[in-house]
PDB file of N, CA and C in Angstrom:
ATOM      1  N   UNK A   1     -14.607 -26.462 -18.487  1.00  0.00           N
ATOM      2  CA  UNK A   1     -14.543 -26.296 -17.050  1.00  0.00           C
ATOM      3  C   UNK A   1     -13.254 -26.908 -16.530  1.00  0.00           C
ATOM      4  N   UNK A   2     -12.228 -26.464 -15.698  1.00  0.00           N
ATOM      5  CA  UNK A   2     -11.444 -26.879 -15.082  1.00  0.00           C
ATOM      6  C   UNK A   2     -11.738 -28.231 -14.082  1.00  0.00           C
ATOM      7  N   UNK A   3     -10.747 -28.600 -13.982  1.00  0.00           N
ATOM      8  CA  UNK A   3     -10.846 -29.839 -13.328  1.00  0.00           C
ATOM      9  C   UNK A   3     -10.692 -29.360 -11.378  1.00  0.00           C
ATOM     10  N   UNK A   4      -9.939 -28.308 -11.497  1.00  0.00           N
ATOM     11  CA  UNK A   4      -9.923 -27.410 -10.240  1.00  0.00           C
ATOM     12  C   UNK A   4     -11.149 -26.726  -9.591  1.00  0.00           C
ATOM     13  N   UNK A   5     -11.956 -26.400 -10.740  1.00  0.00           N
ATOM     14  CA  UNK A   5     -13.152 -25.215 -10.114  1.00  0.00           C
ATOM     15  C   UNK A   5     -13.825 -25.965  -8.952  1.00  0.00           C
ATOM     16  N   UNK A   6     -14.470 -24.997  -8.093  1.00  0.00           N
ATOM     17  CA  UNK A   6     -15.054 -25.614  -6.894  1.00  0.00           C
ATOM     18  C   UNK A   6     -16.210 -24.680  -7.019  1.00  0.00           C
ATOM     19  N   UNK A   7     -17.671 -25.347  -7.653  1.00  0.00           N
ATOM     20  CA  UNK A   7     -18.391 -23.483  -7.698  1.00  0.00           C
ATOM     21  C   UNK A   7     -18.793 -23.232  -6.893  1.00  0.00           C
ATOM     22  N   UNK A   8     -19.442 -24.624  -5.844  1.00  0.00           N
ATOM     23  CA  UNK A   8     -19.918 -24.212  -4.501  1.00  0.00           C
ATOM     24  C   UNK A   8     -19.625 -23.939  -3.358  1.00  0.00           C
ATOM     25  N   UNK A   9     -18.207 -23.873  -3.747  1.00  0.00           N
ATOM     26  CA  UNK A   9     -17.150 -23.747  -2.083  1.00  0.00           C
ATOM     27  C   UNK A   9     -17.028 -22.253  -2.073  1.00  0.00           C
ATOM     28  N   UNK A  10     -16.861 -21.456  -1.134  1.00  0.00           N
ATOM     29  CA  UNK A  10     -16.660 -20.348  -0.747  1.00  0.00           C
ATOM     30  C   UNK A  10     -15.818 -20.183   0.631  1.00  0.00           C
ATOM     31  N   UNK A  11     -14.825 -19.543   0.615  1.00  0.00           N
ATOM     32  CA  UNK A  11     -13.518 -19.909   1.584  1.00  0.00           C
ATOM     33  C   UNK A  11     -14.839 -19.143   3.325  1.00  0.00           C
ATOM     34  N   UNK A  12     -14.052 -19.735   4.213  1.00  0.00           N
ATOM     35  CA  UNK A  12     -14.412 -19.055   5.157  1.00  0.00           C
ATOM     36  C   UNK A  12     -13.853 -17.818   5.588  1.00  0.00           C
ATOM     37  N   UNK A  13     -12.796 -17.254   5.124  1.00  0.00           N
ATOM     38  CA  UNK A  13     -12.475 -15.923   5.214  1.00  0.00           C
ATOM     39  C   UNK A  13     -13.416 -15.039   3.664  1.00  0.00           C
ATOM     40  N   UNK A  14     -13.989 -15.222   3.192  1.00  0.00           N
ATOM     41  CA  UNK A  14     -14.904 -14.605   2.004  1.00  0.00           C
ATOM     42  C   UNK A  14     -15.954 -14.805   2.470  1.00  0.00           C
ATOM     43  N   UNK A  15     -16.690 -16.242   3.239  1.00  0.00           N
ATOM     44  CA  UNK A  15     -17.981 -15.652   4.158  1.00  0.00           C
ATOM     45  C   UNK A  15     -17.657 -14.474   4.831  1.00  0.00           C
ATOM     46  N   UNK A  16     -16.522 -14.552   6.069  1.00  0.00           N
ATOM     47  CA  UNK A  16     -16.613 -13.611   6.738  1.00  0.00           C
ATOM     48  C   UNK A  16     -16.366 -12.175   6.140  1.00  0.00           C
ATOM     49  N   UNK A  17     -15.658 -12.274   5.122  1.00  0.00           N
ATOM     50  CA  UNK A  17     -15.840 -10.562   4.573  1.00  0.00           C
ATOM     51  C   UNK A  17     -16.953  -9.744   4.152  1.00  0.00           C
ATOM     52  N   UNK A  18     -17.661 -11.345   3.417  1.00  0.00           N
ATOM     53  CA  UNK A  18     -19.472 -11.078   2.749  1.00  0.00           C
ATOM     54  C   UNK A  18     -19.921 -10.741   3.986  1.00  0.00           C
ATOM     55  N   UNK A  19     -20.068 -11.180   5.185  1.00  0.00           N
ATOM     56  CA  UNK A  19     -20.886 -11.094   6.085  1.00  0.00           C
ATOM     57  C   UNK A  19     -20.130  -9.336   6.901  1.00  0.00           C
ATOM     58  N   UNK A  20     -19.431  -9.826   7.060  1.00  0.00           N
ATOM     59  CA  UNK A  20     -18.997  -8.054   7.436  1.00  0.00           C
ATOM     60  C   UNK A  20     -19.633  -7.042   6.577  1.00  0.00           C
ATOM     61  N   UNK A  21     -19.311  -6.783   5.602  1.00  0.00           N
ATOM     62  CA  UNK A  21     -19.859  -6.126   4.240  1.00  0.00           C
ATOM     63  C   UNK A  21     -21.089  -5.575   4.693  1.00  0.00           C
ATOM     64  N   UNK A  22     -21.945  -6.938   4.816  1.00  0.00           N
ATOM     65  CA  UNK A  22     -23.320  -7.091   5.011  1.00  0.00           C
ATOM     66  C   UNK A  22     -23.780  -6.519   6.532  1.00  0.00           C
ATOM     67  N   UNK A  23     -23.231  -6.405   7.261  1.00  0.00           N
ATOM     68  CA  UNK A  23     -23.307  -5.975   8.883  1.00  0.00           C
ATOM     69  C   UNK A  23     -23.119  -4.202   8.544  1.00  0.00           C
ATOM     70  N   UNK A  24     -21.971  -3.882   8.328  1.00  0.00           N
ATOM     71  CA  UNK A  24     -21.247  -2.788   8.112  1.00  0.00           C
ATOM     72  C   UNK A  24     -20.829  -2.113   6.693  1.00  0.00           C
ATOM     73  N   UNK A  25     -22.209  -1.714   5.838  1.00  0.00           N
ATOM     74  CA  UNK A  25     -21.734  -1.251   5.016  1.00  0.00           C
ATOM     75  C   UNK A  25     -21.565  -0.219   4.452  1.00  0.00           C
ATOM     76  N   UNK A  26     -20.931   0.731   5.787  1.00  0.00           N
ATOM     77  CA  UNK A  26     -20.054   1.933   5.748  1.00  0.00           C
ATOM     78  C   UNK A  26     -18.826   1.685   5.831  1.00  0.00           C
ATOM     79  N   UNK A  27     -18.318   0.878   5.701  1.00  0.00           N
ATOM     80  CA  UNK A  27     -16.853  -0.193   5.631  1.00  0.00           C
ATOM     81  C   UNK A  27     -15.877   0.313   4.903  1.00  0.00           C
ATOM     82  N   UNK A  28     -16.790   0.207   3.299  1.00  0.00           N
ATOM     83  CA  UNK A  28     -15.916   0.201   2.400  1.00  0.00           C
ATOM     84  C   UNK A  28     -15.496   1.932   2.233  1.00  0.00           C
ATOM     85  N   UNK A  29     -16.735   3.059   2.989  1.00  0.00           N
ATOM     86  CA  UNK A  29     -16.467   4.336   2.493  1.00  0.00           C
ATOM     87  C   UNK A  29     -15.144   4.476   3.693  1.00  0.00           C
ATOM     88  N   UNK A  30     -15.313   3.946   4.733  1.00  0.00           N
ATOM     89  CA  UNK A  30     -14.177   3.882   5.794  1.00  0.00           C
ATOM     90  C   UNK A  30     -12.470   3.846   5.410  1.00  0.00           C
ATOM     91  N   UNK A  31     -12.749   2.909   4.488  1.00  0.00           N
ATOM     92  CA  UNK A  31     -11.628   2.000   3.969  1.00  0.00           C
ATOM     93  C   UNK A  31     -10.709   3.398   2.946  1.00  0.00           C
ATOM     94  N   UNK A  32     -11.858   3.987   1.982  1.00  0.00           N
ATOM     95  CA  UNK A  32     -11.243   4.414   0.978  1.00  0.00           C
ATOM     96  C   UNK A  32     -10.348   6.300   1.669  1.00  0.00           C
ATOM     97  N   UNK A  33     -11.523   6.017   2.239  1.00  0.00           N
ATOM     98  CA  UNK A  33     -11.195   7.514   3.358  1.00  0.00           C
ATOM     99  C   UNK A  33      -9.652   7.679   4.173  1.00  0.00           C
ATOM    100  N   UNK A  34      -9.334   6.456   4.742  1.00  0.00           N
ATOM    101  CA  UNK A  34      -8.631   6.523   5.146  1.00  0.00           C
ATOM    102  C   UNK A  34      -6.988   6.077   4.397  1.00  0.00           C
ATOM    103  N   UNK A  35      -7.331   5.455   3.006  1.00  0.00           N
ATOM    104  CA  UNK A  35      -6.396   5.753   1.980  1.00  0.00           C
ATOM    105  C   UNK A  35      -6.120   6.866   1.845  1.00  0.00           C
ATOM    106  N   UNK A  36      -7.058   7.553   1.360  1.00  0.00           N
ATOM    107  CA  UNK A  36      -6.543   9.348   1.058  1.00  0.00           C
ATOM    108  C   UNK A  36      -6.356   9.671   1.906  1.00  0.00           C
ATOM    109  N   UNK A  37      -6.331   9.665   3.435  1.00  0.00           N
ATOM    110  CA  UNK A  37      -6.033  10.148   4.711  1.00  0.00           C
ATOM    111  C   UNK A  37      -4.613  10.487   4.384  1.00  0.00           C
ATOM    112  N   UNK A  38      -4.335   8.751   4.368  1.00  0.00           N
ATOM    113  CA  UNK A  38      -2.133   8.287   4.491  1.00  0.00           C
ATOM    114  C   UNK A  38      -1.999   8.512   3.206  1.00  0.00           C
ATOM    115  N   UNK A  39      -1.957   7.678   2.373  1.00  0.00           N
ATOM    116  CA  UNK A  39      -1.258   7.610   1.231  1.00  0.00           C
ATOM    117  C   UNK A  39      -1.525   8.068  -0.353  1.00  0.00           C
ATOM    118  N   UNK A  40      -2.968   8.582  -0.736  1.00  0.00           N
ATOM    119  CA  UNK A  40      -3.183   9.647  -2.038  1.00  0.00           C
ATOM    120  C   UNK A  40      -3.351  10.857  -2.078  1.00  0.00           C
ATOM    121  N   UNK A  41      -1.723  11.283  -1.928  1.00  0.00           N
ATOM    122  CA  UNK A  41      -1.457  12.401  -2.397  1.00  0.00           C
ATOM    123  C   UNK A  41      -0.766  12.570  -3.476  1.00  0.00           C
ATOM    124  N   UNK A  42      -0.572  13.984  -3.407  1.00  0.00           N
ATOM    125  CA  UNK A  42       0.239  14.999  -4.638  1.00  0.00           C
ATOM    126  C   UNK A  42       1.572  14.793  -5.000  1.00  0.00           C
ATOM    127  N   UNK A  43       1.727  14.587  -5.407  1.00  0.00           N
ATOM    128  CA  UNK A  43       3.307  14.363  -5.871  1.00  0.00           C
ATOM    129  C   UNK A  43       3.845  15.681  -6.395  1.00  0.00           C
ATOM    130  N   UNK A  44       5.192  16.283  -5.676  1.00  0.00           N
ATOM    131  CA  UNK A  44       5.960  17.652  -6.144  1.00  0.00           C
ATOM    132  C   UNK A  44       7.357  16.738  -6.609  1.00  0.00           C
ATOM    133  N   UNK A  45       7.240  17.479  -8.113  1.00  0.00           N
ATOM    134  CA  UNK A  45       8.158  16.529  -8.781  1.00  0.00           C
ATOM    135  C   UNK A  45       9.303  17.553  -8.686  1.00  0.00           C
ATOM    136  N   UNK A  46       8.949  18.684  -8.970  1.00  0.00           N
ATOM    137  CA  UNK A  46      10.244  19.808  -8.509  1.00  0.00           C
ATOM    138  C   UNK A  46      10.671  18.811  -7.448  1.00  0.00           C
ATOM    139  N   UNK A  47      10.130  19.004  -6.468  1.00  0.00           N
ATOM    140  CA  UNK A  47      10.815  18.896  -4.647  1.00  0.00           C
ATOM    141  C   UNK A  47      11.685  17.514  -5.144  1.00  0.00           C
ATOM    142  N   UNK A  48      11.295  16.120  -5.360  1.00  0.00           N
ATOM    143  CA  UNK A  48      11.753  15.377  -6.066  1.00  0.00           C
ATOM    144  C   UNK A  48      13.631  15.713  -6.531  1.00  0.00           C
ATOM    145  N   UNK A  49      12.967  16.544  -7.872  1.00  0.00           N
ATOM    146  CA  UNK A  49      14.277  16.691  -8.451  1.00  0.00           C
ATOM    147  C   UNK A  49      15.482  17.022  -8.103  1.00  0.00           C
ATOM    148  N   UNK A  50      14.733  18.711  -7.236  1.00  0.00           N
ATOM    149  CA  UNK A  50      15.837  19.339  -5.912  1.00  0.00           C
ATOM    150  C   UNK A  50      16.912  18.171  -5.252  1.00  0.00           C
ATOM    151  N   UNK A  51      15.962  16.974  -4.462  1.00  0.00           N
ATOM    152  CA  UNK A  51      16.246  16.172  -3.859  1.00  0.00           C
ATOM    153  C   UNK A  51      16.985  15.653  -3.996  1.00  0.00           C
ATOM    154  N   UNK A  52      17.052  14.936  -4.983  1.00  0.00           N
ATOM    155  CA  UNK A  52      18.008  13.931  -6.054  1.00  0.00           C
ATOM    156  C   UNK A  52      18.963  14.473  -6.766  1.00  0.00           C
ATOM    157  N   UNK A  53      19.189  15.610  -6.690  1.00  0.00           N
ATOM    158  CA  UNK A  53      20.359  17.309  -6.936  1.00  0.00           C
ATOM    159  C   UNK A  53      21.015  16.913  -6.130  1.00  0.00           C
ATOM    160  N   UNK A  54      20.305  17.350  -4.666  1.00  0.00           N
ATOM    161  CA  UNK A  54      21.439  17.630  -3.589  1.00  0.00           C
ATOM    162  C   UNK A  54      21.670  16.222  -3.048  1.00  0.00           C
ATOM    163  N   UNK A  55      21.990  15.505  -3.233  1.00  0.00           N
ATOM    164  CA  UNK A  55      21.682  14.210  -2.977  1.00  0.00           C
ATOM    165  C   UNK A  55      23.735  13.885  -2.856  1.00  0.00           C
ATOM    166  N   UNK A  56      24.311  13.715  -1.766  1.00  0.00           N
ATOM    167  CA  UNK A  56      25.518  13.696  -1.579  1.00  0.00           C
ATOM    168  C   UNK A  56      25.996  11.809  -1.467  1.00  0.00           C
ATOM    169  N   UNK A  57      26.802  11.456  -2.993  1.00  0.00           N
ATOM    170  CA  UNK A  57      27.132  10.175  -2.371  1.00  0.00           C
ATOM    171  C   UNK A  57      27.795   9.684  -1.298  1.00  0.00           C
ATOM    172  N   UNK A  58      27.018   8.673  -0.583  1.00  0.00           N
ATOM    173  CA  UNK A  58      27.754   8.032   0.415  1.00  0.00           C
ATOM    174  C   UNK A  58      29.112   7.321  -0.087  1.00  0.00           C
ATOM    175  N   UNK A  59      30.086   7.394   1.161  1.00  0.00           N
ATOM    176  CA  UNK A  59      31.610   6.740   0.919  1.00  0.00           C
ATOM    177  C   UNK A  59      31.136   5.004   1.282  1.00  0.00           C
ATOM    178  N   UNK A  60      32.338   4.714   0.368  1.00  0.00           N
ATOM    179  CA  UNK A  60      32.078   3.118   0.350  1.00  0.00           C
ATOM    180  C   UNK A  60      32.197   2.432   1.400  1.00  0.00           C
ATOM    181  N   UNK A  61      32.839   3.006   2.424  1.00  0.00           N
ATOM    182  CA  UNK A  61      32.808   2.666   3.981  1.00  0.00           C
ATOM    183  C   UNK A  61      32.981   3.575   4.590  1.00  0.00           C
ATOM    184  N   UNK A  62      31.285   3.825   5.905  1.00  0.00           N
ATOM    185  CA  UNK A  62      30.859   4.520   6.174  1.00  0.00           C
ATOM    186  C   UNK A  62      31.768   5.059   7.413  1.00  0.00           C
ATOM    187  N   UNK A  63      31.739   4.292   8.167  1.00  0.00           N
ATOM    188  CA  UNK A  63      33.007   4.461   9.463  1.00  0.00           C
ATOM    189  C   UNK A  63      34.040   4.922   8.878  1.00  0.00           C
ATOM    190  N   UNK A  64      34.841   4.836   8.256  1.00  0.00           N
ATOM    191  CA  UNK A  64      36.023   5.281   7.946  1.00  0.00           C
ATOM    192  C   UNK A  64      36.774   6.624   8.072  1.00  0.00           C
ATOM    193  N   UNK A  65      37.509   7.015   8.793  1.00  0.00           N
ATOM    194  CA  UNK A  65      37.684   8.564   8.815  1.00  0.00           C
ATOM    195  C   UNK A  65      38.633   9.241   7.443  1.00  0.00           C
ATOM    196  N   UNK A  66      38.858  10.466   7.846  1.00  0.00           N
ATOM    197  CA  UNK A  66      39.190  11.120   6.517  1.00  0.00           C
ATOM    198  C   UNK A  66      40.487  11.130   6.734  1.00  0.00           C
ATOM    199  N   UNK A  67      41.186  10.793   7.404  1.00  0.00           N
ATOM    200  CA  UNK A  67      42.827  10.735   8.031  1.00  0.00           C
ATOM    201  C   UNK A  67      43.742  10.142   7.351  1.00  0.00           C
TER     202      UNK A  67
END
């Protein structure tokens, strides 16, 4: 056993999540739903590649005119 462990402590932000959980537990289907909403999608690796094709380097200083 560690000299650190605490078995009976439980933070007060982990009550309050247990207890949310426990109030609302359509939470977690909420949670995952709205992942795939924003951010699990499809990845087009073509579109990608295209991208990184046409992809024009920037000049080493941007202001600079062509004069």
């Amino acid at each position: 056993m560690s000299i650190f462990a605490r078995p009976h402590y439980t933070s007060d932000a982990t009550e309050f999540l247990t207890q949310l959980k426990k109030d609302k537990p359509q939470l977690e289907a909420q949670q995952v739903a709205g992942r795939a909403l924003l951010w699990d999608k499809a990845v087009n690796y073509e579109a990608q590649a295209e991208a990184a094709q046409a992809r024009v380097p920037q000049k080493p200083y941007v202001y600079q005119t062509n004069n």
